[in-house]
N, C-alpha and C. Protein backbone atom coordinates (compact mmCIF):
# COMPACT_ATOMS: atom_id res chain seq x y z
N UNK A 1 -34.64 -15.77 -20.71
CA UNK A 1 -33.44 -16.55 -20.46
C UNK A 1 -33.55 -17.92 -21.13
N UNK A 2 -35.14 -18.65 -21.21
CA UNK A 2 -34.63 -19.73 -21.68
C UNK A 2 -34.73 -19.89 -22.99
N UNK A 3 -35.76 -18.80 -23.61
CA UNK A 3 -35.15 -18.79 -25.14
C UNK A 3 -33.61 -18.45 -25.66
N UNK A 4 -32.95 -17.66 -25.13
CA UNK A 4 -31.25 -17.66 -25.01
C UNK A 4 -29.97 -18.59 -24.54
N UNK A 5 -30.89 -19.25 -23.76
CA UNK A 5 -29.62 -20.61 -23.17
C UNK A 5 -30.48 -22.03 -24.13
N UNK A 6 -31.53 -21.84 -24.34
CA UNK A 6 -31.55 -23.23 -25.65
C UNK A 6 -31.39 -23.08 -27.26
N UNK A 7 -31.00 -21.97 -27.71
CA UNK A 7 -30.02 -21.33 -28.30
C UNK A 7 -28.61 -21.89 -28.42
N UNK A 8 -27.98 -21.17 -27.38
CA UNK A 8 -26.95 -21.55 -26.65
C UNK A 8 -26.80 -22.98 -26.80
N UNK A 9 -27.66 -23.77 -26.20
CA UNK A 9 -27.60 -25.19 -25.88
C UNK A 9 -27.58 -25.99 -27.43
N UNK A 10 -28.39 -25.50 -28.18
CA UNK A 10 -28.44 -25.89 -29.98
C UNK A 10 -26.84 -25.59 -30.04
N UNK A 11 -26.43 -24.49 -30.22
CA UNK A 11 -25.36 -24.45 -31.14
C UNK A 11 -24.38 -24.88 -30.72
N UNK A 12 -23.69 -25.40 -29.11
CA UNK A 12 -22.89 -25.61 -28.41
C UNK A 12 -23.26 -27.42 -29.25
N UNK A 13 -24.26 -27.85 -29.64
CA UNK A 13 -24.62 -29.47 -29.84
C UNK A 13 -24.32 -29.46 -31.39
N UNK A 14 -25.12 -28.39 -32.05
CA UNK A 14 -25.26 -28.39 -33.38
C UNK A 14 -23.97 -27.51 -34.54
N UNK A 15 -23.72 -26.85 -33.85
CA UNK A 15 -22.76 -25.56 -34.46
C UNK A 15 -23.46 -24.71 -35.41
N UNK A 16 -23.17 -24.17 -36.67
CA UNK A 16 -23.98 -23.70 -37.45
C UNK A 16 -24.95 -23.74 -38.00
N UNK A 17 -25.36 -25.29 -37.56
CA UNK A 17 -26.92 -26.25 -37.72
C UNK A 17 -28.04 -25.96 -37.04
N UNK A 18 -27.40 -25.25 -35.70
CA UNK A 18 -28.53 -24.92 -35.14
C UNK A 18 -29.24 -23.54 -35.36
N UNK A 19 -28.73 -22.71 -36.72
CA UNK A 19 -29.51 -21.48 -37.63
C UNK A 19 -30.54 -22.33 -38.24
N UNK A 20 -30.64 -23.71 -38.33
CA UNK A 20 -31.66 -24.00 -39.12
C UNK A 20 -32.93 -24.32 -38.27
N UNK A 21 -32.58 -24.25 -36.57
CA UNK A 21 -34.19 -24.36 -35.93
C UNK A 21 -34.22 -23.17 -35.12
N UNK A 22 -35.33 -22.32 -35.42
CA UNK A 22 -36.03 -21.38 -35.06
C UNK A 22 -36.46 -21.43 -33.61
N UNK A 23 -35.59 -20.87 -32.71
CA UNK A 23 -36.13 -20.37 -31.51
C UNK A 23 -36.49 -19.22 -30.97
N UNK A 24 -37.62 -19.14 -30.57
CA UNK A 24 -38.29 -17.60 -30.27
C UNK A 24 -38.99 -17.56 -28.78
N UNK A 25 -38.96 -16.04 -28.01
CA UNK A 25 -39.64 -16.14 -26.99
C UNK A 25 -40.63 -15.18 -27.08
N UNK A 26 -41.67 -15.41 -26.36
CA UNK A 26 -43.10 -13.94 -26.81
C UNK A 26 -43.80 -14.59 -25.32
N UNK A 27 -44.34 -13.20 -24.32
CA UNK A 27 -44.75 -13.09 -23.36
C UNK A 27 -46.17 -13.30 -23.81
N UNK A 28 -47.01 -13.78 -22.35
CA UNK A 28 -48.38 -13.75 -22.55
C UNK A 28 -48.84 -12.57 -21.85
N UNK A 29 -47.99 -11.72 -21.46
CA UNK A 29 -48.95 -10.31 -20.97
C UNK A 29 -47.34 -9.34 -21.57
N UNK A 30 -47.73 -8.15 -21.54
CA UNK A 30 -47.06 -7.15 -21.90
C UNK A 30 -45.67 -6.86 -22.32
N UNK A 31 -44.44 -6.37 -22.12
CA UNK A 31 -43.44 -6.28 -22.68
C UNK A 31 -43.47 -5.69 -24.10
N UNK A 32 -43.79 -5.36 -24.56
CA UNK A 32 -44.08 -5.83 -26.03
C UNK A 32 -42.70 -4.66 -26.26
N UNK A 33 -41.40 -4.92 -27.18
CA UNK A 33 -40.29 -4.15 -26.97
C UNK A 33 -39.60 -3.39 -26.07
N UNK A 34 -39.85 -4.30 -25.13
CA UNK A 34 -38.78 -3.90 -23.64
C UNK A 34 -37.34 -4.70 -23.99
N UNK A 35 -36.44 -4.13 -23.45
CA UNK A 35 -35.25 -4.66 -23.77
C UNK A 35 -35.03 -5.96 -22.42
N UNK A 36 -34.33 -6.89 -22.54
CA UNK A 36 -33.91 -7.75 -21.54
C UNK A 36 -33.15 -7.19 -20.46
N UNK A 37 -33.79 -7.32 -18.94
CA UNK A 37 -33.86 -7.24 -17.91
C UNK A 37 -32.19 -7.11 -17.44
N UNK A 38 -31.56 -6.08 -16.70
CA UNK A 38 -30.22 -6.12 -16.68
C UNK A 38 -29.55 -7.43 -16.02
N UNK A 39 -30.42 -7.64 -14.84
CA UNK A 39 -30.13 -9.49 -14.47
C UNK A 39 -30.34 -10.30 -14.84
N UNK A 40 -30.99 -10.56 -16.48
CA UNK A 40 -31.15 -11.78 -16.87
C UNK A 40 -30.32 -11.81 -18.39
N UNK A 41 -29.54 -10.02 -18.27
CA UNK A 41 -28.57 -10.52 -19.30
C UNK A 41 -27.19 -10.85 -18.79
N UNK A 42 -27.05 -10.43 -17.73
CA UNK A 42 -25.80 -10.82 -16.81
C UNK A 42 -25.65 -12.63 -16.76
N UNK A 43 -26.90 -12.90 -16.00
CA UNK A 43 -27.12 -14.54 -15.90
C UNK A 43 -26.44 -15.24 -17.25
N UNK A 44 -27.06 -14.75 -18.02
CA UNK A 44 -26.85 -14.99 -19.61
C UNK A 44 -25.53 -15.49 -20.10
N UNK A 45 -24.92 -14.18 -19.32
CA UNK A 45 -23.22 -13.81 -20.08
C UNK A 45 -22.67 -14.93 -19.43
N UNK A 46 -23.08 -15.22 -17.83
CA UNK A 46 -22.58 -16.03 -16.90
C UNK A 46 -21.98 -17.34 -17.74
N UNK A 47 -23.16 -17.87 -18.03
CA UNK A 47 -23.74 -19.37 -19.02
C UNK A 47 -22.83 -19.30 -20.38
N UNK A 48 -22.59 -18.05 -21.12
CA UNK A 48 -21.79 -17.85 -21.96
C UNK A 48 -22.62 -17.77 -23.49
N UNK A 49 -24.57 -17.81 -23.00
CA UNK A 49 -24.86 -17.14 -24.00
C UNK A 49 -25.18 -15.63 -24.33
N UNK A 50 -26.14 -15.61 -25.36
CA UNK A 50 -25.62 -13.71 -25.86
C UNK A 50 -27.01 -13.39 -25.73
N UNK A 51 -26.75 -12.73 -25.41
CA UNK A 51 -28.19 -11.43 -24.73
C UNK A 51 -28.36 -10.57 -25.56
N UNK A 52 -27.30 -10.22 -26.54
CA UNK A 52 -27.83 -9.44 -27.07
C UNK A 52 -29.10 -9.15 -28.20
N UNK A 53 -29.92 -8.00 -29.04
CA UNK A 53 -30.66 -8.06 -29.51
C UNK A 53 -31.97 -8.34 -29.08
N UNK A 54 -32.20 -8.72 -27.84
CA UNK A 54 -32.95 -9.28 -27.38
C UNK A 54 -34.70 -7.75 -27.24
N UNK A 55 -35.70 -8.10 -27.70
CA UNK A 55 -36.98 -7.52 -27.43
C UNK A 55 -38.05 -7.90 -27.06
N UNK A 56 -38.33 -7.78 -26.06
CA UNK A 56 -39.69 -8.40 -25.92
C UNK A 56 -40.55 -8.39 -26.97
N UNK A 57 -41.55 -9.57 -26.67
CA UNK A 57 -42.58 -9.56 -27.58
C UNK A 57 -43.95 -10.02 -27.17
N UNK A 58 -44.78 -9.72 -27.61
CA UNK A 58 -46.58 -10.58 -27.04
C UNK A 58 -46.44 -11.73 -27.84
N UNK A 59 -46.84 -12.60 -27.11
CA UNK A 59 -47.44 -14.35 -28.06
C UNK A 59 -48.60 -14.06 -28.76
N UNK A 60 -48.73 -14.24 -29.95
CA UNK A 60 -49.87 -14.03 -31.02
C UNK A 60 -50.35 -15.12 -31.53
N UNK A 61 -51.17 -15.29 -31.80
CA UNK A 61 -52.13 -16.33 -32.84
C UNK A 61 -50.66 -16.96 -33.51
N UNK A 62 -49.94 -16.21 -34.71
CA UNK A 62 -48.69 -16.65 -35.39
C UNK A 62 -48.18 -17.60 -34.70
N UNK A 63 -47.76 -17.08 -34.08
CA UNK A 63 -46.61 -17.85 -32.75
C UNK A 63 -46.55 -19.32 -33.01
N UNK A 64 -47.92 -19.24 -31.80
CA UNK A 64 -48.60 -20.24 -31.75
C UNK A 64 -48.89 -21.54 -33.40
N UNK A 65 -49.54 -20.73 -34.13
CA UNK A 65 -49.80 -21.87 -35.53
C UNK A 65 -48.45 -22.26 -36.35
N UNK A 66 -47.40 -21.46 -35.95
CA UNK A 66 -46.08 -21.68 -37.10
C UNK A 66 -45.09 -22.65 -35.86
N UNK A 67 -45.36 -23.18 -34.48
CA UNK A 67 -44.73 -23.72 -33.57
C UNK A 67 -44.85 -25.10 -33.63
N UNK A 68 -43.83 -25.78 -33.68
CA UNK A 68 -43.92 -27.36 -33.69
C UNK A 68 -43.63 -27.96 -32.42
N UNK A 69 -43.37 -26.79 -31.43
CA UNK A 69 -43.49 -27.16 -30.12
C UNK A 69 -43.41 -25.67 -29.17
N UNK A 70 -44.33 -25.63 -28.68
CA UNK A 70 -44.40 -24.47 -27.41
C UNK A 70 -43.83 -25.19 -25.99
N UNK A 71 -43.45 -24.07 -25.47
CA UNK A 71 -42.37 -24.69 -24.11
C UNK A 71 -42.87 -22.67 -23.15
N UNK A 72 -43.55 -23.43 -22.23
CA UNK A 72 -44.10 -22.07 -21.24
C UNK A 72 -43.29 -22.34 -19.88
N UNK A 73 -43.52 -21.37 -19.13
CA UNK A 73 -42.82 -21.78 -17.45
C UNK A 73 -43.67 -21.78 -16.68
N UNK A 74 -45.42 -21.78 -17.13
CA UNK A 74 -45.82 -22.16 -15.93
C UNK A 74 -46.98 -23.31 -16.77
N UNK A 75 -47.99 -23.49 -15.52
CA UNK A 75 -48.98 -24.06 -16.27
C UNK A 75 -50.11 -23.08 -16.71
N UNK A 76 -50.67 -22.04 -15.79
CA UNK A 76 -50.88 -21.24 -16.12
C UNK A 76 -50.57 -20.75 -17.69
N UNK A 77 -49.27 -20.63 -17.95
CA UNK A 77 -48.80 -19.71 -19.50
C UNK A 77 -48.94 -20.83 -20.24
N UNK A 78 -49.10 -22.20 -19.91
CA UNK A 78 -49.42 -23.28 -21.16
C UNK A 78 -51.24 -23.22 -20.98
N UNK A 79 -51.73 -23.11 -20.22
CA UNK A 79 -53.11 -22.69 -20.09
C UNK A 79 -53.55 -21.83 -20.90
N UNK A 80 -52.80 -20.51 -21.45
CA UNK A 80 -53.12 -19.46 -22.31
C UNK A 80 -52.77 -19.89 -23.49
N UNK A 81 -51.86 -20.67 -23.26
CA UNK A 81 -51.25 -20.89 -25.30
C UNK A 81 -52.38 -21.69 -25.57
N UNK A 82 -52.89 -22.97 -25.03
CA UNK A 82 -54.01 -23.54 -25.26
C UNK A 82 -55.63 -23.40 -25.50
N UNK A 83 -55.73 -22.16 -24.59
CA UNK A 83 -57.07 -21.60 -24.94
C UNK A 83 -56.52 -20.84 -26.38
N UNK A 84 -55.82 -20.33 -26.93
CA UNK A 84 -55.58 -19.84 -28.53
C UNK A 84 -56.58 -20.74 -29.01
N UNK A 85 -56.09 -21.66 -29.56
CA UNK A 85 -56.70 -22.89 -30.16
C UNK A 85 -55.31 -22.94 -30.64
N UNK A 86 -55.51 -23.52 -31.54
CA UNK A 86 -54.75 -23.50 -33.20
C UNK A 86 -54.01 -25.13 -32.98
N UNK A 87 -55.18 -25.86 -32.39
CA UNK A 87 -54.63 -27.29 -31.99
C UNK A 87 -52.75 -27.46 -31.04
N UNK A 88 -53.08 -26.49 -30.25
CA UNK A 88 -51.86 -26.69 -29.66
C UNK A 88 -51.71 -27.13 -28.17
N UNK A 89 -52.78 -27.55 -28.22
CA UNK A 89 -52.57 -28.38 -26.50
C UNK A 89 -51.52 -29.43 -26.36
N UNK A 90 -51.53 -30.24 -27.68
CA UNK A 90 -50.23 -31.61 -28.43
C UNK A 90 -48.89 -31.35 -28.36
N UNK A 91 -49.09 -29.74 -28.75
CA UNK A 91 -47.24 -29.34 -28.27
C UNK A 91 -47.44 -28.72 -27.35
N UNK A 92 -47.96 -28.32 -26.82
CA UNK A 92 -47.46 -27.45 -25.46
C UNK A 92 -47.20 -27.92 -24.00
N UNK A 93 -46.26 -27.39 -23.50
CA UNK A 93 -45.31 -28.31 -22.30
C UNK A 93 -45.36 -27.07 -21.53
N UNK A 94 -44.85 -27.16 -20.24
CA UNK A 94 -44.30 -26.41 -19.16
C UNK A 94 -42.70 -26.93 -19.70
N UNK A 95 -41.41 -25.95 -19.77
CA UNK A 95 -40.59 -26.82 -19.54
C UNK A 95 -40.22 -27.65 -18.77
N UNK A 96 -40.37 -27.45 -17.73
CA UNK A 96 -40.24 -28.43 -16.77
C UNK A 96 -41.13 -30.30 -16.88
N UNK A 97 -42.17 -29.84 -17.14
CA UNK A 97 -43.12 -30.82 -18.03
C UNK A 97 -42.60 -31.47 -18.85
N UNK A 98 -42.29 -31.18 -20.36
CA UNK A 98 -41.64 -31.43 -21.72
C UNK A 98 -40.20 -31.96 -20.61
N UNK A 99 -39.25 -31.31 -19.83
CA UNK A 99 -38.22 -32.26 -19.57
C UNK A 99 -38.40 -33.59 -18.83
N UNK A 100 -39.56 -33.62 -17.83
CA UNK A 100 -40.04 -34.74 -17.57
C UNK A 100 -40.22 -35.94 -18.33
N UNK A 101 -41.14 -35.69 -19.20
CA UNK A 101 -41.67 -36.47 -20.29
C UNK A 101 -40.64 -36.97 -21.21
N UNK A 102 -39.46 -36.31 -21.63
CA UNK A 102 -38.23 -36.50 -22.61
C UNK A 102 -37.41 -37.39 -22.01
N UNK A 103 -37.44 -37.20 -20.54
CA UNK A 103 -36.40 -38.04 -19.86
C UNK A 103 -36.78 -39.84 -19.64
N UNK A 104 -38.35 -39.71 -20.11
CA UNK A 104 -39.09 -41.41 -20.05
C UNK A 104 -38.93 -42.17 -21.69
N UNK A 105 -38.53 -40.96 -22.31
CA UNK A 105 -38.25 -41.50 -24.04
C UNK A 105 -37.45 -42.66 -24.64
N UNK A 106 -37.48 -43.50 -24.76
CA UNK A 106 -36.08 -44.43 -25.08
C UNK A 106 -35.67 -43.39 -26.92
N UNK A 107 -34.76 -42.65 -26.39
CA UNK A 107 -33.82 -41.97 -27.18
C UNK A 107 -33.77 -42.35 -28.70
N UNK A 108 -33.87 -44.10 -28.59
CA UNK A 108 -33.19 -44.71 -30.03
C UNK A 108 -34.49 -45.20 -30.86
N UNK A 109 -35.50 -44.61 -30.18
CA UNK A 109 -36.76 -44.58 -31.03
C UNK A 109 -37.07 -43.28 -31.63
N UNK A 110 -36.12 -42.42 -31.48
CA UNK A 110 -36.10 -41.15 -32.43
C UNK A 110 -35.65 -41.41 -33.31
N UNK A 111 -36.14 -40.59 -35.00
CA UNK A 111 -35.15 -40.70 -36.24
C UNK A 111 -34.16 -39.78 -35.50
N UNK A 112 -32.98 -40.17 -36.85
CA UNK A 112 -31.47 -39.75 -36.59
C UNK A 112 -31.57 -39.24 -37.96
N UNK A 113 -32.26 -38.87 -38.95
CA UNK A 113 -32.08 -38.18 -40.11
C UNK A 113 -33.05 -37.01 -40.01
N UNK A 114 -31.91 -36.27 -38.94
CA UNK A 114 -32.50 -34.65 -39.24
C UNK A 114 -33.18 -34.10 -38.27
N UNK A 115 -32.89 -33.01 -37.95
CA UNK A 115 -33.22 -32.42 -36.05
C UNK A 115 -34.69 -32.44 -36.72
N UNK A 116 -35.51 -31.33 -37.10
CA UNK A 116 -37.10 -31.46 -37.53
C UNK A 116 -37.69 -32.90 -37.07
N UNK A 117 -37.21 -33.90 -37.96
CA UNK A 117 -38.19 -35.10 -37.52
C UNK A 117 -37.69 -35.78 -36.37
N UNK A 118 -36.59 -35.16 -35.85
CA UNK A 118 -36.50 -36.04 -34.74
C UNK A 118 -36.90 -35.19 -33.22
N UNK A 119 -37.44 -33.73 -33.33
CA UNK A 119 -37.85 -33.06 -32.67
C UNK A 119 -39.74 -33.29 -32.40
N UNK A 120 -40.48 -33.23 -33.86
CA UNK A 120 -41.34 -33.36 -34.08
C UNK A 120 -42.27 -34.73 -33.29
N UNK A 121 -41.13 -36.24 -33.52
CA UNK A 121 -41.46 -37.43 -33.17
C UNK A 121 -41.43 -37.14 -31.57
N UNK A 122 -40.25 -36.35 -31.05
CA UNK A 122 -40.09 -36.31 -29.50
C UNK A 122 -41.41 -35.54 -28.78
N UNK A 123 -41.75 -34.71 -29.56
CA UNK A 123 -42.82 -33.92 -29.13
C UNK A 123 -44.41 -34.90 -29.10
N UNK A 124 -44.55 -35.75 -30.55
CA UNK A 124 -45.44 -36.85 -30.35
C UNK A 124 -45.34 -37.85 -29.10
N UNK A 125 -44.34 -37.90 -28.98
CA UNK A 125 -44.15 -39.01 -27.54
C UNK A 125 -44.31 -38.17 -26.45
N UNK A 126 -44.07 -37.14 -26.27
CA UNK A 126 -44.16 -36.58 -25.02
C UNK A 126 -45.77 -36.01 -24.75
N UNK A 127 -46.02 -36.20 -25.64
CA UNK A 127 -47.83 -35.40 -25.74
C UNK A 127 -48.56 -37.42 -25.59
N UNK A 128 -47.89 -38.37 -25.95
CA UNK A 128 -48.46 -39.49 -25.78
C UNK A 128 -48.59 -39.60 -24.36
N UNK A 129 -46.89 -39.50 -23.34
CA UNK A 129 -46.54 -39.91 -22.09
C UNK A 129 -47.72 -39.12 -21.05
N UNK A 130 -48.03 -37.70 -21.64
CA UNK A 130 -48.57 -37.00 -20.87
C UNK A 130 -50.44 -37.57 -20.09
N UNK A 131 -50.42 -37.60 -18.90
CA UNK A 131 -51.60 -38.16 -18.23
C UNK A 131 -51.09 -39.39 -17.36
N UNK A 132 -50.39 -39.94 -18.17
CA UNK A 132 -49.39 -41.22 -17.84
C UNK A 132 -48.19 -40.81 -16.53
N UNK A 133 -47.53 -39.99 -17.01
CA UNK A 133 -46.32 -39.97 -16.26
C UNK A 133 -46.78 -38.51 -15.18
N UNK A 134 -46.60 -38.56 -14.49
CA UNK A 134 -47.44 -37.53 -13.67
C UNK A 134 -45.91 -36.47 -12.45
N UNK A 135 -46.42 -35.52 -12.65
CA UNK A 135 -45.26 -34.55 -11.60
C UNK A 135 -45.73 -34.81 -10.41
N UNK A 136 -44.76 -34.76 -9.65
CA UNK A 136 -44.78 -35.00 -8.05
C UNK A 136 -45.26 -34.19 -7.24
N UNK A 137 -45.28 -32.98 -7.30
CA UNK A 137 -46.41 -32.03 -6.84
C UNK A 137 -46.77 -30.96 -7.86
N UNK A 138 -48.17 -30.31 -7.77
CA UNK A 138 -48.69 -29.29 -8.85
C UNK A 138 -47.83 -28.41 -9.43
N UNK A 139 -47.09 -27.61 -8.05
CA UNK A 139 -46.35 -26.66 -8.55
C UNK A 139 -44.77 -27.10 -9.31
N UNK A 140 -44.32 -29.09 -9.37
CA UNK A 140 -42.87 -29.32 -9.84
C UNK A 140 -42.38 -28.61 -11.29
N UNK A 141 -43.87 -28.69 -12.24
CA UNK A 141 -43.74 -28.18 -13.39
C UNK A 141 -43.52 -26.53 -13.66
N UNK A 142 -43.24 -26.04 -12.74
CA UNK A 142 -43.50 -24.48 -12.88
C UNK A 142 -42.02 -24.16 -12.63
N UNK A 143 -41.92 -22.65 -13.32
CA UNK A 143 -40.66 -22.39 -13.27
C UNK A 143 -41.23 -20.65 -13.22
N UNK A 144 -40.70 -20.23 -11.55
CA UNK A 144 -41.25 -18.83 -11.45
C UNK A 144 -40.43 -18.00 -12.40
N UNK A 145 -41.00 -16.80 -12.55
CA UNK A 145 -40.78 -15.32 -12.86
C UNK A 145 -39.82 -14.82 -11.77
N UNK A 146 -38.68 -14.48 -12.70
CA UNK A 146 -37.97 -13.80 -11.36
C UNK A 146 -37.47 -12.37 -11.99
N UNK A 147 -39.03 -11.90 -12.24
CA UNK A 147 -38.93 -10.07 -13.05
C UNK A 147 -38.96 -9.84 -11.70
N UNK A 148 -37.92 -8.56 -11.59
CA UNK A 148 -37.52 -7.74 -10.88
C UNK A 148 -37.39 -7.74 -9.66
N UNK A 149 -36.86 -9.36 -9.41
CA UNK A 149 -35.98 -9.97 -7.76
C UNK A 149 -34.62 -9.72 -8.08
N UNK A 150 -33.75 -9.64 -7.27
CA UNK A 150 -32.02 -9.73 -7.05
C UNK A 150 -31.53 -10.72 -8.18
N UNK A 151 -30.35 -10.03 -8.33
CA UNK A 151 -29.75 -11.13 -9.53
C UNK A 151 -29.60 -12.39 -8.76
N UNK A 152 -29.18 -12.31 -7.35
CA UNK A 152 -29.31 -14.36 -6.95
C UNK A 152 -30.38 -15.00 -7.40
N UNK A 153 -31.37 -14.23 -7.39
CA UNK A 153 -32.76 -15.09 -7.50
C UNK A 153 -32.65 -15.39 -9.17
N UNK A 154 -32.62 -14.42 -10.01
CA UNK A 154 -32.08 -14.53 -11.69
C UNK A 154 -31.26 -15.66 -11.61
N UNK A 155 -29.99 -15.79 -11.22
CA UNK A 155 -29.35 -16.77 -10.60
C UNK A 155 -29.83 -18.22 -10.85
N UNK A 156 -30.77 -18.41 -9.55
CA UNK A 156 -31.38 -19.45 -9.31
C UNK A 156 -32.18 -20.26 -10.34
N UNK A 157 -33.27 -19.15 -11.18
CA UNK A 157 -33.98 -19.46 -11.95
C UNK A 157 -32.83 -19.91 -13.75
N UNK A 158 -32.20 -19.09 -13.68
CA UNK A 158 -31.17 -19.51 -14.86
C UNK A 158 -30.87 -21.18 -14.46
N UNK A 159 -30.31 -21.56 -13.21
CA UNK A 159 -29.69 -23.05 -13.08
C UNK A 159 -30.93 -24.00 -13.14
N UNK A 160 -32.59 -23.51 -12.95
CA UNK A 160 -33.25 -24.41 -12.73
C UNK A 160 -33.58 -24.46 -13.97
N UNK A 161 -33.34 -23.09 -15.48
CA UNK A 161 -33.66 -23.50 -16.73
C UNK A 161 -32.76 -24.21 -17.38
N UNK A 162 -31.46 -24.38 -16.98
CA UNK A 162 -30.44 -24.72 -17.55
C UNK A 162 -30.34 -25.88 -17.09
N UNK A 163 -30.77 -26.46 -16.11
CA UNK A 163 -31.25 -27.90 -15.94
C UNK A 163 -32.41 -28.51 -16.73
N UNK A 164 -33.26 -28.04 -16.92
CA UNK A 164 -34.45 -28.36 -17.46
C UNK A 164 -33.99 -28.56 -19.12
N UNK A 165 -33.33 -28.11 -19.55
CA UNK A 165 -33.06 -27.29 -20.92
C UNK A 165 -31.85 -28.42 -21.16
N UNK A 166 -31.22 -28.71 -20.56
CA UNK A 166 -30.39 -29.90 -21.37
C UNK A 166 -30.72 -30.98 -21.88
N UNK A 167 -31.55 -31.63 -20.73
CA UNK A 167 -32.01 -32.74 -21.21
C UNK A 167 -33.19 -32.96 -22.36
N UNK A 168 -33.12 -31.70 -22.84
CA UNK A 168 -34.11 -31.79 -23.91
C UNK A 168 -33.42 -31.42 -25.32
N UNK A 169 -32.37 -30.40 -25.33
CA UNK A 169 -31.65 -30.25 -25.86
C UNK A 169 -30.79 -31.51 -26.22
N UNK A 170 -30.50 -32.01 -25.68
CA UNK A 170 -29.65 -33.78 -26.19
C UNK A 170 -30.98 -35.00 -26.48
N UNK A 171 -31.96 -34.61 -26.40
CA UNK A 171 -33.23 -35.42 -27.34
C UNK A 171 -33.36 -35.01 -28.70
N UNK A 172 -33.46 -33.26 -28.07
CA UNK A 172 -33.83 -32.72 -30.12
C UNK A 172 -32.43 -33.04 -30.91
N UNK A 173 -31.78 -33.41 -30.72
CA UNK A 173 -30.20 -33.35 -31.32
C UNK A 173 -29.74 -34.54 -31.29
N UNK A 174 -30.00 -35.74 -30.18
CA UNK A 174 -29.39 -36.51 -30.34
C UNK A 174 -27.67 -36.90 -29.83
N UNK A 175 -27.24 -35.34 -29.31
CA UNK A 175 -25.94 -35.57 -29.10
C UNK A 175 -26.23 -34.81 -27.46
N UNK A 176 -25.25 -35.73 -26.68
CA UNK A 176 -25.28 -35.19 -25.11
C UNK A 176 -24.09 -33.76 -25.03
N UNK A 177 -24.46 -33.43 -24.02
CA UNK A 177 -23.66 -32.49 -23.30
C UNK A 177 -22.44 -32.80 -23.41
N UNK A 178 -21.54 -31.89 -23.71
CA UNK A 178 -20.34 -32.25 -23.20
C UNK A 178 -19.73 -32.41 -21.79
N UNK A 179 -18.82 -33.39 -21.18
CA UNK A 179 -18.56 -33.19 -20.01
C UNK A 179 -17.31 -32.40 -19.77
């Protein structure tokens, strides 16, 4: 879901601009070409992004070295991207984490010439803030798994990514939400 609603969230900011940044999702345990979950393409449609095409995939070495920023839902799954190596402890966030950290940014210290460097710089600051700015309890940064609970619970977890997911989405871009 939240590789599909920050998608969503790019092109609703960017329009056809947002084909030029690469968003991908890849599990740290199994799936590997399972199709998306019938409640988390419903959630999807809800939000008004597209589900379709969608395959699971395993997180690989690749992934990881071609990523200018990893975004996991737990700490745990940023725990695994990090033991990889491939120097990625610098980008890797919980989303919930990475939205923390984005929200302490003064905005107008990002470049404005060009999503890349102004994604790249946000990701340097947020890997600076980190140790510094601290979550309110262990589990604030986590964002459960809601494989194979009731679509309310799909539900739930969609509004808590779709919260998380804006305010980061109007950093990499530069342009807010519409109201």
């Amino acid at each position: 879901m939240a590789e599909r609603l920050m998608r969503h969230g790019l092109a609703g900011r960017l329009g056809d601009g947002a084909a030029g940044i690469l968003v991908e999702s890849a599990g740290t345990w199994g799936h590997e070409g399972a199709p998306m979950e019938a409640h988390a393409a419903a959630v999807l449609a809800e939000y008004g992004a597209d589900p379709a095409g969608f395959t699971g995939r395993e997180l690989l070495d690749d992934h990881v070295i071609d990523a200018d920023l990893v975004l996991t839902a737990t700490r745990d799954h940023r725990a695994q991207v990090i033991a990889m190596g491939h120097d990625a402890g610098l980008r890797t966030f919980t989303l919930k984490e990475f939205t923390r950290l984005v929200r302490a940014i003064d905005q107008a210290t990002l470049p404005e010439d060009g999503v890349t460097e102004r994604a790249r710089a946000l990701v340097r600051a947020a890997a600076a803030l980190r140790g510094w700015l601290l979550a309110s309890t262990p589990d604030a940064d986590e964002v459960n798994d809601p494989y194979g609970a009731p679509i309310t619970y799909f539900r739930s977890i969609g509004e808590e990514i779709q919260l998380a997911l804006d305010p980061v989405v109007t950093a990499l871009t530069g342009i807010p939400a519409a109201v």
